[in-house]
C-alpha atoms as a PDB file:
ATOM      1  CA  UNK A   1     143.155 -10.433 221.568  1.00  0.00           C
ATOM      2  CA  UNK A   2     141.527 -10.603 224.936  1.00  0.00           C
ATOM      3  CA  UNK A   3     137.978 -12.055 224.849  1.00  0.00           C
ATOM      4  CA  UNK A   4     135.851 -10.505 227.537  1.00  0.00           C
ATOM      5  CA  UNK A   5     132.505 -12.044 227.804  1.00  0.00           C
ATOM      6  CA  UNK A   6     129.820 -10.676 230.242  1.00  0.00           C
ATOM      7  CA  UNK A   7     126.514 -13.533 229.795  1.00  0.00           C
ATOM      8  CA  UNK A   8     122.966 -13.285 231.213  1.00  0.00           C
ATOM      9  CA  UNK A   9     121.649 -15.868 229.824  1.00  0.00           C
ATOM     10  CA  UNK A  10     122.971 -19.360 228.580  1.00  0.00           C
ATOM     11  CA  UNK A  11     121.824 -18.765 224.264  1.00  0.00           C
ATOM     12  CA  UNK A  12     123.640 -15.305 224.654  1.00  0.00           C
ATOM     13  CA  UNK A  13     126.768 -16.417 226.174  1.00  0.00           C
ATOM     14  CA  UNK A  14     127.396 -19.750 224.517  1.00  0.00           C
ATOM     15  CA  UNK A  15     126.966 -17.926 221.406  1.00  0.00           C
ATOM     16  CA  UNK A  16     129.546 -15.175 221.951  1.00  0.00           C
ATOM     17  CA  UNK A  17     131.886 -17.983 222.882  1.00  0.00           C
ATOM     18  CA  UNK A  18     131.336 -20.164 219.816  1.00  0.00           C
ATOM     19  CA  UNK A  19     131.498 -17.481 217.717  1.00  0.00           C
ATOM     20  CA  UNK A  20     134.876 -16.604 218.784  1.00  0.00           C
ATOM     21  CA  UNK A  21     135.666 -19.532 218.780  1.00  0.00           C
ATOM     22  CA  UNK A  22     134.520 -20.732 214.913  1.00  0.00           C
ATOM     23  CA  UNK A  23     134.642 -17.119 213.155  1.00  0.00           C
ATOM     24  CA  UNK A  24     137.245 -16.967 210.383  1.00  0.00           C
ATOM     25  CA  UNK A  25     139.531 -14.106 211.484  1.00  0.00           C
ATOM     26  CA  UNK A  26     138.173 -13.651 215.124  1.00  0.00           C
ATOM     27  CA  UNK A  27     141.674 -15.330 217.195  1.00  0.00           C
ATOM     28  CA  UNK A  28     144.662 -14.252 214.856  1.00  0.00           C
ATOM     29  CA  UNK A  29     145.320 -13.024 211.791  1.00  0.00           C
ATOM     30  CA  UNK A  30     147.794 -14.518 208.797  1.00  0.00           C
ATOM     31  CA  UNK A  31     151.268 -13.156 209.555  1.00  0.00           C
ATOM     32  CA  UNK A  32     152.939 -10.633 206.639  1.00  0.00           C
ATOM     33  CA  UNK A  33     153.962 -12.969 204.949  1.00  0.00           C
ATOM     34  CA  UNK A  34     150.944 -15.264 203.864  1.00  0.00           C
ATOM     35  CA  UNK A  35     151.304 -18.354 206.036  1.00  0.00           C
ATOM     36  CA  UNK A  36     151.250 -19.760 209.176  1.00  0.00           C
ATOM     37  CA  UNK A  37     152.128 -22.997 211.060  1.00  0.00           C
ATOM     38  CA  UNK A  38     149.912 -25.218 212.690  1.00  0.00           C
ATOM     39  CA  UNK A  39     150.794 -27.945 215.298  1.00  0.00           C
ATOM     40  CA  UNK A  40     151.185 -30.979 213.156  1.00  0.00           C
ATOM     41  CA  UNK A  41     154.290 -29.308 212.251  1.00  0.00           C
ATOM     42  CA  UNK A  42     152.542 -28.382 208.768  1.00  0.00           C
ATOM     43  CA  UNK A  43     152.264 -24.294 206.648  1.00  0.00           C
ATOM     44  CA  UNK A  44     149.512 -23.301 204.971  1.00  0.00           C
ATOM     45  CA  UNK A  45     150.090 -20.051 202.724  1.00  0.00           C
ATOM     46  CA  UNK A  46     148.689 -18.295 200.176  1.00  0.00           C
ATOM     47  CA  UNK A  47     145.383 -18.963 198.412  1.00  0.00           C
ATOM     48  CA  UNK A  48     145.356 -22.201 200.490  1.00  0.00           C
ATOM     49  CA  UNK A  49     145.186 -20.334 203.694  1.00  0.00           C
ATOM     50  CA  UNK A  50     143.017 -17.421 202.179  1.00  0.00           C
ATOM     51  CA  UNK A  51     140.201 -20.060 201.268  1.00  0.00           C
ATOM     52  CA  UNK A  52     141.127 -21.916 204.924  1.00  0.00           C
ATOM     53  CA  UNK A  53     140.657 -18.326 206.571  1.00  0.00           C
ATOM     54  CA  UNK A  54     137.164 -17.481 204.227  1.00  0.00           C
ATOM     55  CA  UNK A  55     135.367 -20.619 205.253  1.00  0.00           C
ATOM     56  CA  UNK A  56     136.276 -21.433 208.963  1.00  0.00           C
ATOM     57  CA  UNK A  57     139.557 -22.264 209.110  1.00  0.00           C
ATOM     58  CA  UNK A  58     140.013 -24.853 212.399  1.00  0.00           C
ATOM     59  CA  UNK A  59     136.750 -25.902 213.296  1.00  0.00           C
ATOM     60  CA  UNK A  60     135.869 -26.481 209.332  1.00  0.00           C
ATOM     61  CA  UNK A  61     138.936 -28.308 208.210  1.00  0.00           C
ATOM     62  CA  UNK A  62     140.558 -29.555 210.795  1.00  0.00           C
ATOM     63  CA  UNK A  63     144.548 -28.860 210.911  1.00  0.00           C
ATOM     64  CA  UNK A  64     147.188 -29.888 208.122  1.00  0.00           C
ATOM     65  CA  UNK A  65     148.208 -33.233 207.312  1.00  0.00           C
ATOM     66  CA  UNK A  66     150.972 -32.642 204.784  1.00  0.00           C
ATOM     67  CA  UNK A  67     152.769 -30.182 202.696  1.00  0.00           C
ATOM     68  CA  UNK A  68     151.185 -29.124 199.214  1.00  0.00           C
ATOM     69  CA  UNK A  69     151.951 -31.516 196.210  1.00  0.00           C
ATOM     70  CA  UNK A  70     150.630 -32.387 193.115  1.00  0.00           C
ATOM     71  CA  UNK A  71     148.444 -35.055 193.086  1.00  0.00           C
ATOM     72  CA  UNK A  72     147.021 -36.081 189.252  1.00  0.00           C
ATOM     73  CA  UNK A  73     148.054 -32.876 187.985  1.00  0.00           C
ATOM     74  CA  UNK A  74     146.505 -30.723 190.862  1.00  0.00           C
ATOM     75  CA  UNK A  75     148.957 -29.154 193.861  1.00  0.00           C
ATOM     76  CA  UNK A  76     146.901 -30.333 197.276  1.00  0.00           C
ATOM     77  CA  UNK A  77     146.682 -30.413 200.804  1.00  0.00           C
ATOM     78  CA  UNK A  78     145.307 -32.275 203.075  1.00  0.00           C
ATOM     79  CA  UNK A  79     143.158 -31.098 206.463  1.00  0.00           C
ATOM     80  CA  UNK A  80     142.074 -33.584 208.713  1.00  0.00           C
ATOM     81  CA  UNK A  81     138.615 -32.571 207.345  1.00  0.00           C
ATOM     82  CA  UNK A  82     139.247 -32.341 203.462  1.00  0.00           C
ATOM     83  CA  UNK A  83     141.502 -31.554 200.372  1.00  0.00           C
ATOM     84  CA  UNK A  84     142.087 -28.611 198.609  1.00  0.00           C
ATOM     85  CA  UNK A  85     143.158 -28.610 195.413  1.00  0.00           C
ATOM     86  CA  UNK A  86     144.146 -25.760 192.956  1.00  0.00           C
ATOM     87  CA  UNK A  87     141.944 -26.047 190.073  1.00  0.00           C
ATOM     88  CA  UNK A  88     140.348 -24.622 187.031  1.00  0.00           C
ATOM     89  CA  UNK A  89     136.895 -25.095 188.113  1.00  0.00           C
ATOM     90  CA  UNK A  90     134.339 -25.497 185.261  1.00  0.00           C
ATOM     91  CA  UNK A  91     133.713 -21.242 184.023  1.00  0.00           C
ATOM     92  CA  UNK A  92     136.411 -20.089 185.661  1.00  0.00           C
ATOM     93  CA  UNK A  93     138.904 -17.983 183.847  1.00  0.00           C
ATOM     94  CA  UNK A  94     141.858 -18.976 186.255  1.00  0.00           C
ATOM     95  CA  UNK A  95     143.115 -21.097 189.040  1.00  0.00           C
ATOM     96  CA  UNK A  96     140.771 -21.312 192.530  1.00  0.00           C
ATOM     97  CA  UNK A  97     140.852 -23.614 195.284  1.00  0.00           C
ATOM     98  CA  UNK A  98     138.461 -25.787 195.948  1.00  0.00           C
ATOM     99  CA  UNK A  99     137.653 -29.202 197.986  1.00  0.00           C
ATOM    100  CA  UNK A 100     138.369 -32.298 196.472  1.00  0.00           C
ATOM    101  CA  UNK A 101     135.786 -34.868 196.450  1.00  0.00           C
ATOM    102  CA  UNK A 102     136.227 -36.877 199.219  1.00  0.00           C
ATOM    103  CA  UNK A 103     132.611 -37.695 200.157  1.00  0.00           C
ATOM    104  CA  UNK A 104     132.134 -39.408 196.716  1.00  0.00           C
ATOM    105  CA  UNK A 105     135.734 -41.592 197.570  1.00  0.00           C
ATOM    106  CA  UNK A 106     135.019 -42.589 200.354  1.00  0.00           C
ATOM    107  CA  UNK A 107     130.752 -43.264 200.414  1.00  0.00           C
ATOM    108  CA  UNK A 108     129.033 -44.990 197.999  1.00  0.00           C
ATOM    109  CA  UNK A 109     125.921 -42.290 196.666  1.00  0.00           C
ATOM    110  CA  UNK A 110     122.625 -43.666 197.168  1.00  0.00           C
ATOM    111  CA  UNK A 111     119.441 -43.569 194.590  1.00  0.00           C
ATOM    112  CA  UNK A 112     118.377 -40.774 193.987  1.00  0.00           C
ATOM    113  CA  UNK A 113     114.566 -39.730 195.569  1.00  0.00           C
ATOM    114  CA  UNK A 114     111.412 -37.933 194.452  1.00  0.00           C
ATOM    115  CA  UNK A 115     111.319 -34.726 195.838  1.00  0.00           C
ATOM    116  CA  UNK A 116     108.860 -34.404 198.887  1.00  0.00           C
ATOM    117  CA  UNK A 117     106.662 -31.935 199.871  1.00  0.00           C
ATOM    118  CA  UNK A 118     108.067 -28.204 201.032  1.00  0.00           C
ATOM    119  CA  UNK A 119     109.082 -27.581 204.519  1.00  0.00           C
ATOM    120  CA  UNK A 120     110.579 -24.788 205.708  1.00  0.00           C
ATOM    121  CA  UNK A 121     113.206 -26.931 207.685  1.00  0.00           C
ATOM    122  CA  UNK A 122     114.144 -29.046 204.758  1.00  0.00           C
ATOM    123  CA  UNK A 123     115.301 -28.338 201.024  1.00  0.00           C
ATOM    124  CA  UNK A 124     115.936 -30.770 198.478  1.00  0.00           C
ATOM    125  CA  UNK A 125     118.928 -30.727 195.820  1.00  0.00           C
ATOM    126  CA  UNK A 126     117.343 -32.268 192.547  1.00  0.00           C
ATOM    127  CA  UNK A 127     121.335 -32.349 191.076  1.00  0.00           C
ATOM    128  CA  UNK A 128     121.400 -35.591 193.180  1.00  0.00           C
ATOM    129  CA  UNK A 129     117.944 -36.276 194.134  1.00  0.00           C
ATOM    130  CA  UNK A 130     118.510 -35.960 197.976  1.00  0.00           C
ATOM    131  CA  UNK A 131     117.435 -33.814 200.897  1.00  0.00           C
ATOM    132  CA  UNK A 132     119.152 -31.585 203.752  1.00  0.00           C
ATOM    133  CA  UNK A 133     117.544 -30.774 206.985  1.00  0.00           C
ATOM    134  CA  UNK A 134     117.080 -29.363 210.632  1.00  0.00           C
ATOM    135  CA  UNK A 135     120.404 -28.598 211.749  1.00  0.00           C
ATOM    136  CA  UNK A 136     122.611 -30.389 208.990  1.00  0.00           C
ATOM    137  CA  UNK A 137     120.563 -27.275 206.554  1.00  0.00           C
ATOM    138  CA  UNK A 138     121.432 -24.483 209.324  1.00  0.00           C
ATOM    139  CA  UNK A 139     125.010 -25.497 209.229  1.00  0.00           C
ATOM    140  CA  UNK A 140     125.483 -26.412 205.695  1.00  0.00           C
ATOM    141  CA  UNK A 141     123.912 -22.837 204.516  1.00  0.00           C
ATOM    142  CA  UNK A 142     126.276 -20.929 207.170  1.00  0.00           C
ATOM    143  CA  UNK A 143     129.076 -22.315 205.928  1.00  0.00           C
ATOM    144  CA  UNK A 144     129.036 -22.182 201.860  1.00  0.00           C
ATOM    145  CA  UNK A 145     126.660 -24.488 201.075  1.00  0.00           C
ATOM    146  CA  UNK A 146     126.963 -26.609 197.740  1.00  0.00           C
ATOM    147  CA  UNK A 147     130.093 -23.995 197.128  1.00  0.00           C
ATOM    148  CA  UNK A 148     131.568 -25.600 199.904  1.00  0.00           C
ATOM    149  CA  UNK A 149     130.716 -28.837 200.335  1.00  0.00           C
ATOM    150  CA  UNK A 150     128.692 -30.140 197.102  1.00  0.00           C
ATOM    151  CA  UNK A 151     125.371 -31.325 196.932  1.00  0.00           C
ATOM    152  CA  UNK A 152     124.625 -33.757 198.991  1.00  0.00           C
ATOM    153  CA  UNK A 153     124.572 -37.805 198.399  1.00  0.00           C
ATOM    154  CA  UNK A 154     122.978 -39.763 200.648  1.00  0.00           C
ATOM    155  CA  UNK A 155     120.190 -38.880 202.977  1.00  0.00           C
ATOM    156  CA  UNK A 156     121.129 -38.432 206.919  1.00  0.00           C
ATOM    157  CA  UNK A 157     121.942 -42.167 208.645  1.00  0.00           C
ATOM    158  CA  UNK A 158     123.698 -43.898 211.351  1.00  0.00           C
ATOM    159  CA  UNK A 159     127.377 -44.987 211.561  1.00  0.00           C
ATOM    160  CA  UNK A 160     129.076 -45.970 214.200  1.00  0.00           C
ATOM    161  CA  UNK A 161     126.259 -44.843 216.493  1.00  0.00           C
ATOM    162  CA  UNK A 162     126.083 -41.397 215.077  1.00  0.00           C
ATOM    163  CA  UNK A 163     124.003 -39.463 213.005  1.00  0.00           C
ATOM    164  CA  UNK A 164     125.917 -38.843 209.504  1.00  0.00           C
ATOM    165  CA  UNK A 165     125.146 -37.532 206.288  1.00  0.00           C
ATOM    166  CA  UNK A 166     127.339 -37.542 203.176  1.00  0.00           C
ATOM    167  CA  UNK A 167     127.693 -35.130 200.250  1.00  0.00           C
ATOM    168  CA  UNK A 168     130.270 -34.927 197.494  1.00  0.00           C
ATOM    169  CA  UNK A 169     133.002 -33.203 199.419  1.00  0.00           C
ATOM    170  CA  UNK A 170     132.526 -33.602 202.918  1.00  0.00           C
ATOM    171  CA  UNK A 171     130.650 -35.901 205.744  1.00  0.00           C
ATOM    172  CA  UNK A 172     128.693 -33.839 208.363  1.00  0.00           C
ATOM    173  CA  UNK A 173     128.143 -35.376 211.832  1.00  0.00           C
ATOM    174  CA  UNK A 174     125.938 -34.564 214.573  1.00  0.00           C
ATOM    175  CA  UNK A 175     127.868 -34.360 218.085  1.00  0.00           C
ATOM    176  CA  UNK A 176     124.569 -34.174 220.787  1.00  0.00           C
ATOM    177  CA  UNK A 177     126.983 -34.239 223.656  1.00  0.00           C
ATOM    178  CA  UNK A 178     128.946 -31.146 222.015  1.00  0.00           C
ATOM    179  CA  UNK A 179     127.877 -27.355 223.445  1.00  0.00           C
ATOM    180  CA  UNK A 180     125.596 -25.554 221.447  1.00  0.00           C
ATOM    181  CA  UNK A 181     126.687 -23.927 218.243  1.00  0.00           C
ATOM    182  CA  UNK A 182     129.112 -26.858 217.493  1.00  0.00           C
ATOM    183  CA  UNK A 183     127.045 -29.861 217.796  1.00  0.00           C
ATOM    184  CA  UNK A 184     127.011 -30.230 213.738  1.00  0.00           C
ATOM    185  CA  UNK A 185     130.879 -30.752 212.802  1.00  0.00           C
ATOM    186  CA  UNK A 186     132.751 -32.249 209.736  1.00  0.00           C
ATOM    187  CA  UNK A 187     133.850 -35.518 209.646  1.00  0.00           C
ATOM    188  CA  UNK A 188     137.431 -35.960 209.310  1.00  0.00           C
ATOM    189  CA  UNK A 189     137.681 -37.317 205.816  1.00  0.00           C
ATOM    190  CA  UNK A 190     141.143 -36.044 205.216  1.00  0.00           C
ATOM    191  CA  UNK A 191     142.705 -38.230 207.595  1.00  0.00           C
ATOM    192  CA  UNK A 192     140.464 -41.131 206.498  1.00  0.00           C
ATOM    193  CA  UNK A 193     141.077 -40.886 203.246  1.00  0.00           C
ATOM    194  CA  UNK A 194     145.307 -40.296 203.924  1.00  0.00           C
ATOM    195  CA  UNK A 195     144.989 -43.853 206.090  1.00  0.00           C
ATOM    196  CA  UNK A 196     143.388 -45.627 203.093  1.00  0.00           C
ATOM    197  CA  UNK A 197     145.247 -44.287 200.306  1.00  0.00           C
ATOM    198  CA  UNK A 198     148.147 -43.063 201.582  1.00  0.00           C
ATOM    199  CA  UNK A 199     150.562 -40.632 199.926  1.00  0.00           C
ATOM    200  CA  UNK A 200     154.241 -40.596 198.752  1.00  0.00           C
ATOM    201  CA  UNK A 201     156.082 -40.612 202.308  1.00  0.00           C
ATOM    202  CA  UNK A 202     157.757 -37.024 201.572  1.00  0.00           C
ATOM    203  CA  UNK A 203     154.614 -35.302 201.465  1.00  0.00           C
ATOM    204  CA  UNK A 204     153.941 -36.430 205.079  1.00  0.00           C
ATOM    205  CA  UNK A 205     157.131 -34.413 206.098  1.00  0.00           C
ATOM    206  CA  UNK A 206     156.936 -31.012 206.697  1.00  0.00           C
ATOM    207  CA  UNK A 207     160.429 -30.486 206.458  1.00  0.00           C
ATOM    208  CA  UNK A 208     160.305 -32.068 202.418  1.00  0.00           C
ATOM    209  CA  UNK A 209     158.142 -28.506 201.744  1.00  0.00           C
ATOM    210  CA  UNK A 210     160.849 -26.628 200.162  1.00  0.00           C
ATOM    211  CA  UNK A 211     159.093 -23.158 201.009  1.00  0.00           C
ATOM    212  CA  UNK A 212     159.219 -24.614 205.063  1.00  0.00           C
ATOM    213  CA  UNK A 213     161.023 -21.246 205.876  1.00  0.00           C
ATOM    214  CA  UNK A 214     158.500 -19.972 208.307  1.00  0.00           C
ATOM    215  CA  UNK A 215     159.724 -20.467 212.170  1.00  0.00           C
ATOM    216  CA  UNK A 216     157.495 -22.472 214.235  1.00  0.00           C
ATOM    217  CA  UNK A 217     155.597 -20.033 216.574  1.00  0.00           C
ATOM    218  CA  UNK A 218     156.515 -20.394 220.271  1.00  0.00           C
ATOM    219  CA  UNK A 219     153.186 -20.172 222.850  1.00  0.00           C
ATOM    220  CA  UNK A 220     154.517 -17.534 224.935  1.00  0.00           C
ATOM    221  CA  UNK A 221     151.083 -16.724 226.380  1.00  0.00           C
ATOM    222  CA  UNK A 222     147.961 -18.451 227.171  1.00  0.00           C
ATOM    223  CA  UNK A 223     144.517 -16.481 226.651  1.00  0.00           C
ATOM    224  CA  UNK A 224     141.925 -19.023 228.432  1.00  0.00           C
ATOM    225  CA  UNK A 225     137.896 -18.357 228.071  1.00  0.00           C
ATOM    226  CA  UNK A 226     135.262 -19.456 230.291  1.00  0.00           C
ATOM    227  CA  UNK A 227     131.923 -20.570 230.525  1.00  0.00           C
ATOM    228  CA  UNK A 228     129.207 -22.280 232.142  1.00  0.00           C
ATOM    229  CA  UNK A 229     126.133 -23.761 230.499  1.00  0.00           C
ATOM    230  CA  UNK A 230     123.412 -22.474 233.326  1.00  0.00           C
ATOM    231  CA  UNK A 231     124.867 -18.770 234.211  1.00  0.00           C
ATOM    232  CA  UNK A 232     121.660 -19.180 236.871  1.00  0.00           C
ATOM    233  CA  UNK A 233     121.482 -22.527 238.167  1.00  0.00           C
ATOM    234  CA  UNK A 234     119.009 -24.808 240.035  1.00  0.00           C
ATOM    235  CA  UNK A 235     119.461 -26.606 242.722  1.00  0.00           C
ATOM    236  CA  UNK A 236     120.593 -30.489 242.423  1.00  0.00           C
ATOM    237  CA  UNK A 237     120.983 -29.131 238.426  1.00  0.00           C
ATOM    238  CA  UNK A 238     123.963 -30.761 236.304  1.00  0.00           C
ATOM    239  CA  UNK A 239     126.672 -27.624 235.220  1.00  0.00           C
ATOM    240  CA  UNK A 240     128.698 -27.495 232.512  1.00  0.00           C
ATOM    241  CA  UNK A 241     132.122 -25.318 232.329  1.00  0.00           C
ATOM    242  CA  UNK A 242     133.389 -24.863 229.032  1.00  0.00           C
ATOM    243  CA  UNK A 243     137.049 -23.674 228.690  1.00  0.00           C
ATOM    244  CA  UNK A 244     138.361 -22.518 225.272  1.00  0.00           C
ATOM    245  CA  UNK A 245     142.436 -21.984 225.350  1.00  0.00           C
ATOM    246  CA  UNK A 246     144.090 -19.893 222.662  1.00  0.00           C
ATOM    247  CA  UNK A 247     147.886 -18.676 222.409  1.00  0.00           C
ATOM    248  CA  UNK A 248     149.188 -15.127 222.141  1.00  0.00           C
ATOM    249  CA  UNK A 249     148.402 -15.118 218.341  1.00  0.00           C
ATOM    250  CA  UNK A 250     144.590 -16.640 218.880  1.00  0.00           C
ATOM    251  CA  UNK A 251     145.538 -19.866 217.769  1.00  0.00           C
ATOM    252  CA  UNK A 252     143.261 -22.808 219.146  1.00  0.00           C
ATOM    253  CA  UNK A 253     145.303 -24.921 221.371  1.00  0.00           C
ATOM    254  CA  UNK A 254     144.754 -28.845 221.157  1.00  0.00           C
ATOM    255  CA  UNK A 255     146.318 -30.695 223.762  1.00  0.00           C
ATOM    256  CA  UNK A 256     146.314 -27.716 226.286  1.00  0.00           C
ATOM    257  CA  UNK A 257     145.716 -29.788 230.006  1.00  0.00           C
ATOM    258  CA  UNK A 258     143.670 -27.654 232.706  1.00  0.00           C
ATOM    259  CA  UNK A 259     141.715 -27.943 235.925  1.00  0.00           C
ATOM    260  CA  UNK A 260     139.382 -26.132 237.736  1.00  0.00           C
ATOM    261  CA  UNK A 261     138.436 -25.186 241.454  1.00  0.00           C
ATOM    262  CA  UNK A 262     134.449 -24.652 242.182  1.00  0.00           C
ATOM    263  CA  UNK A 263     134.501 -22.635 245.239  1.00  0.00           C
ATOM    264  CA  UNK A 264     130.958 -24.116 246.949  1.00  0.00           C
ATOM    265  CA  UNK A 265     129.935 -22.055 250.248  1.00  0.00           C
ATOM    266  CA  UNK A 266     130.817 -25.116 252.240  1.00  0.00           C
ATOM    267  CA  UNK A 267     133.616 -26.258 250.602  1.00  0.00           C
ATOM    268  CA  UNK A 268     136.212 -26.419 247.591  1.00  0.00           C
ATOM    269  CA  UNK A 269     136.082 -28.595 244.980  1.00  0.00           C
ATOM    270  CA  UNK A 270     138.648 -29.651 242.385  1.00  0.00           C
ATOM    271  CA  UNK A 271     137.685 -31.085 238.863  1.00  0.00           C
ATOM    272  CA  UNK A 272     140.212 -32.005 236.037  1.00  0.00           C
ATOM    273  CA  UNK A 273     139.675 -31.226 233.000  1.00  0.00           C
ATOM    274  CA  UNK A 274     139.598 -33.333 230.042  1.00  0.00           C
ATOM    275  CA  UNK A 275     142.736 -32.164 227.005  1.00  0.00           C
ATOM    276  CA  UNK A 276     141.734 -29.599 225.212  1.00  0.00           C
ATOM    277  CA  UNK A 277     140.239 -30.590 221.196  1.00  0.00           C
ATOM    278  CA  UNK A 278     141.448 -28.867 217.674  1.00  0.00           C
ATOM    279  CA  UNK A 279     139.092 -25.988 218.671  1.00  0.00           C
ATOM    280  CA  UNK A 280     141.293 -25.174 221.683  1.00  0.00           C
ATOM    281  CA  UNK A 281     138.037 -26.414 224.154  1.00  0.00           C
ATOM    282  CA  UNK A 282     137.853 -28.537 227.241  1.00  0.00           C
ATOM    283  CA  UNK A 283     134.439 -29.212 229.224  1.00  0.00           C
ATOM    284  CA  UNK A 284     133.406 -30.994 232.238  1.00  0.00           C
ATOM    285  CA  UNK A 285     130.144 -31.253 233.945  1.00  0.00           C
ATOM    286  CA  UNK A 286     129.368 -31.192 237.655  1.00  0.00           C
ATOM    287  CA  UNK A 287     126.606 -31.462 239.953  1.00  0.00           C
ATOM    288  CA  UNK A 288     125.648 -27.939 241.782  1.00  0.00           C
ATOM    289  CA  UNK A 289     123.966 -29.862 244.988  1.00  0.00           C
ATOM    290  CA  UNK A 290     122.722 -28.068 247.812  1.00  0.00           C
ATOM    291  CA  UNK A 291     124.152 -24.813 247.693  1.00  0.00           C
ATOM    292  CA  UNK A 292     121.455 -21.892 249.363  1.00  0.00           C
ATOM    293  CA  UNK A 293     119.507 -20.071 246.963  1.00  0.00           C
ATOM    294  CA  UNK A 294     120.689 -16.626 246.703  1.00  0.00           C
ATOM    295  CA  UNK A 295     124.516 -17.849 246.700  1.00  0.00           C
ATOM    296  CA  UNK A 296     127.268 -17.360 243.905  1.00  0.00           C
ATOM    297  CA  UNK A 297     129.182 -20.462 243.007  1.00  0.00           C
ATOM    298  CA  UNK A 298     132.960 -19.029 241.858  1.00  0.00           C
ATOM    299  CA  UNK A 299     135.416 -21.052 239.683  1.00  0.00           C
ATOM    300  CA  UNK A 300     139.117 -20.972 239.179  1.00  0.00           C
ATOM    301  CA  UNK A 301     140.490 -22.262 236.144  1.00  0.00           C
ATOM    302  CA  UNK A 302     144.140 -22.933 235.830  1.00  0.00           C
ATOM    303  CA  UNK A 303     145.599 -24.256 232.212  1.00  0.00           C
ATOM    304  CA  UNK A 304     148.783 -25.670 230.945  1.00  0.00           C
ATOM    305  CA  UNK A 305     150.382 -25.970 227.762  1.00  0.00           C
ATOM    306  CA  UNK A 306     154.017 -26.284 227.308  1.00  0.00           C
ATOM    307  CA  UNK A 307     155.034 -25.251 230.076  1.00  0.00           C
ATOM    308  CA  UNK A 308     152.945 -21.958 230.001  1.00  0.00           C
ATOM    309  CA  UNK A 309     150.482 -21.325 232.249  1.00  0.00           C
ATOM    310  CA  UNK A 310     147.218 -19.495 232.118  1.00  0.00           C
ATOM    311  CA  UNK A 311     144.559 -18.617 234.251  1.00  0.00           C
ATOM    312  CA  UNK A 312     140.942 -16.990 234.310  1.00  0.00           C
ATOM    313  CA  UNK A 313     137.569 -17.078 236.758  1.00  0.00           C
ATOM    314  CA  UNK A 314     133.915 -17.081 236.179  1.00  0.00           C
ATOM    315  CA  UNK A 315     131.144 -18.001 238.184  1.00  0.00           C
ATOM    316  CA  UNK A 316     126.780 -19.047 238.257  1.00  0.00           C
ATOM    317  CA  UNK A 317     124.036 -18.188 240.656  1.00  0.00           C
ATOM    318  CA  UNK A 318     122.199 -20.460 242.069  1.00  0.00           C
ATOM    319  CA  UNK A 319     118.443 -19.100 241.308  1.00  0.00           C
ATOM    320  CA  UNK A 320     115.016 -21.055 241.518  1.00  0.00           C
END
């Protein structure tokens, strides 16, 4: 699916982007037959892939990290960001998947606190006695809440220079230098968790899954999306261009390599691209300098990804 985005203003387009981007069922649908492989080599299928699908898919969990196995009596897999397991959560009449609790293995909960006063910006959980907020709220109530990711443990912190906070299934981080719309993402606990406590070595193979019977799919096509932060630019301004690469199915495309020509009025100018992330996106900022007033600045994007190629344009004014 072709994603044609016309933006007049930075919120507007950014959004459009993201969402296509993050939106369970947006770029690609399952195939017939209830699974599809990823690019760790890895299938997800059946009610694993129909709760991957329902809650985000990519940009929530990350891709696969081994073939489904039973683990203490539950059949899991692991995402870079998480487990499932298939479980018999507590009043359920049969089998559903949920997360496993890898916030609780892998942080230590603190105290719980009194609750403080209301805000509209902040809500407390009294099941552990702590507090989400500001954008950490936004994001956690988009995307299933305590359904999804439990309640949450610890208040927000630093770790490793970055703004964290735990709950029982999940770590969410806050990425500043990310674009809009994906500046909040989930730590990747799965593959934290797989490096500590690591499983039997056959469930790191995806050839040991003895349903692997679906082909890997071949990128015959690149669809490549772009963007730029300021659609009307200043003069002397930073720009941003964001490039999001997908393959013939819609399928994000980590790794993808790219680079990009800025047509100036007084000259061309060539910038490479950083490797695309799990979300299929690239972006590189650039000065816009002196260009007149009145003048539109036209870019050339060219990606690569093995050995297809894939191209697309866009361009900013440069406004007061």
């Amino acid at each position: 699916m072709k994603k044609k985005i016309i933006a007049w203003s930075v919120t507007l387009f950014l959004n459009c982007i993201i969402l296509l981007a993050v939106v369970p069922g947006v770029a690609g649908q399952p195939p017939p037959d209830d699974a599809r492989y990823f690019p760790t080599g890895f299938v997800v299928r059946g009610e694993f892939l129909r709760f991957f699908d329902r809650y985000g898919g990519v940009e929530t969990f990350g891709y696969p990290l081994t073939i489904v196995f039973e683990e203490e009596g539950r059949l899991v897999q692991y995402f870079h960001r998480a487990r499932m397991e298939l479980a018999y959560p507590e009043g359920s009449s049969g089998q559903q998947v949920v997360l496993g609790q890898l916030g609780e293995a892998l942080a230590a909960p603190e105290p719980p606190l009194a609750e403080p006063s209301p805000s509209l910006d902040r809500r407390f959980f009294p099941e552990t006695g702590h507090t989400v907020e500001s954008a950490f709220l936004d994001y956690f109530e988009a995307r299933g809440g305590a359904d999804l990711f439990g309640y949450p443990i610890t208040e927000m912190m630093v770790s490793n220079g970055r703004v964290v906070q735990y709950f029982q299934r999940a770590r969410l981080e806050w990425h500043p230098d990310n674009p809009s719309g994906l500046r909040v993402r989930p730590g990747r606990l799965g593959e934290i968790y797989l490096d500590q406590f690591p499983p039997p070595s056959w469930a790191l193979d995806p050839s040991s899954d003895e349903n692997y019977d679906l082909e890997p799919s071949h990128v015959t096509a690149l669809d490549v999306v772009a963007s730029v932060s300021h659609p009307f630019a200043a003069q002397d301004e930073p720009q941003t261009l964001y490039v999001f690469v997908y393959d013939q199915d819609g399928t994000p495309l980590q790794g993808a390599q790219g680079r990009a020509v800025i047509h100036f009025p007084d000259e061309d100018r060539e910038i490479t691209l950083p490797e695309a992330n799990e979300l299929g996106l690239s972006w590189q900022t650039f000065d816009v300098g002196q260009v007149p007033v009145g003048e539109t600045v036209a870019i050339e994007v060219s990606v690569s990804y093995a050995g297809v190629e894939g191209t697309t344009q866009t361009s900013f004014l440069v406004w007061l």
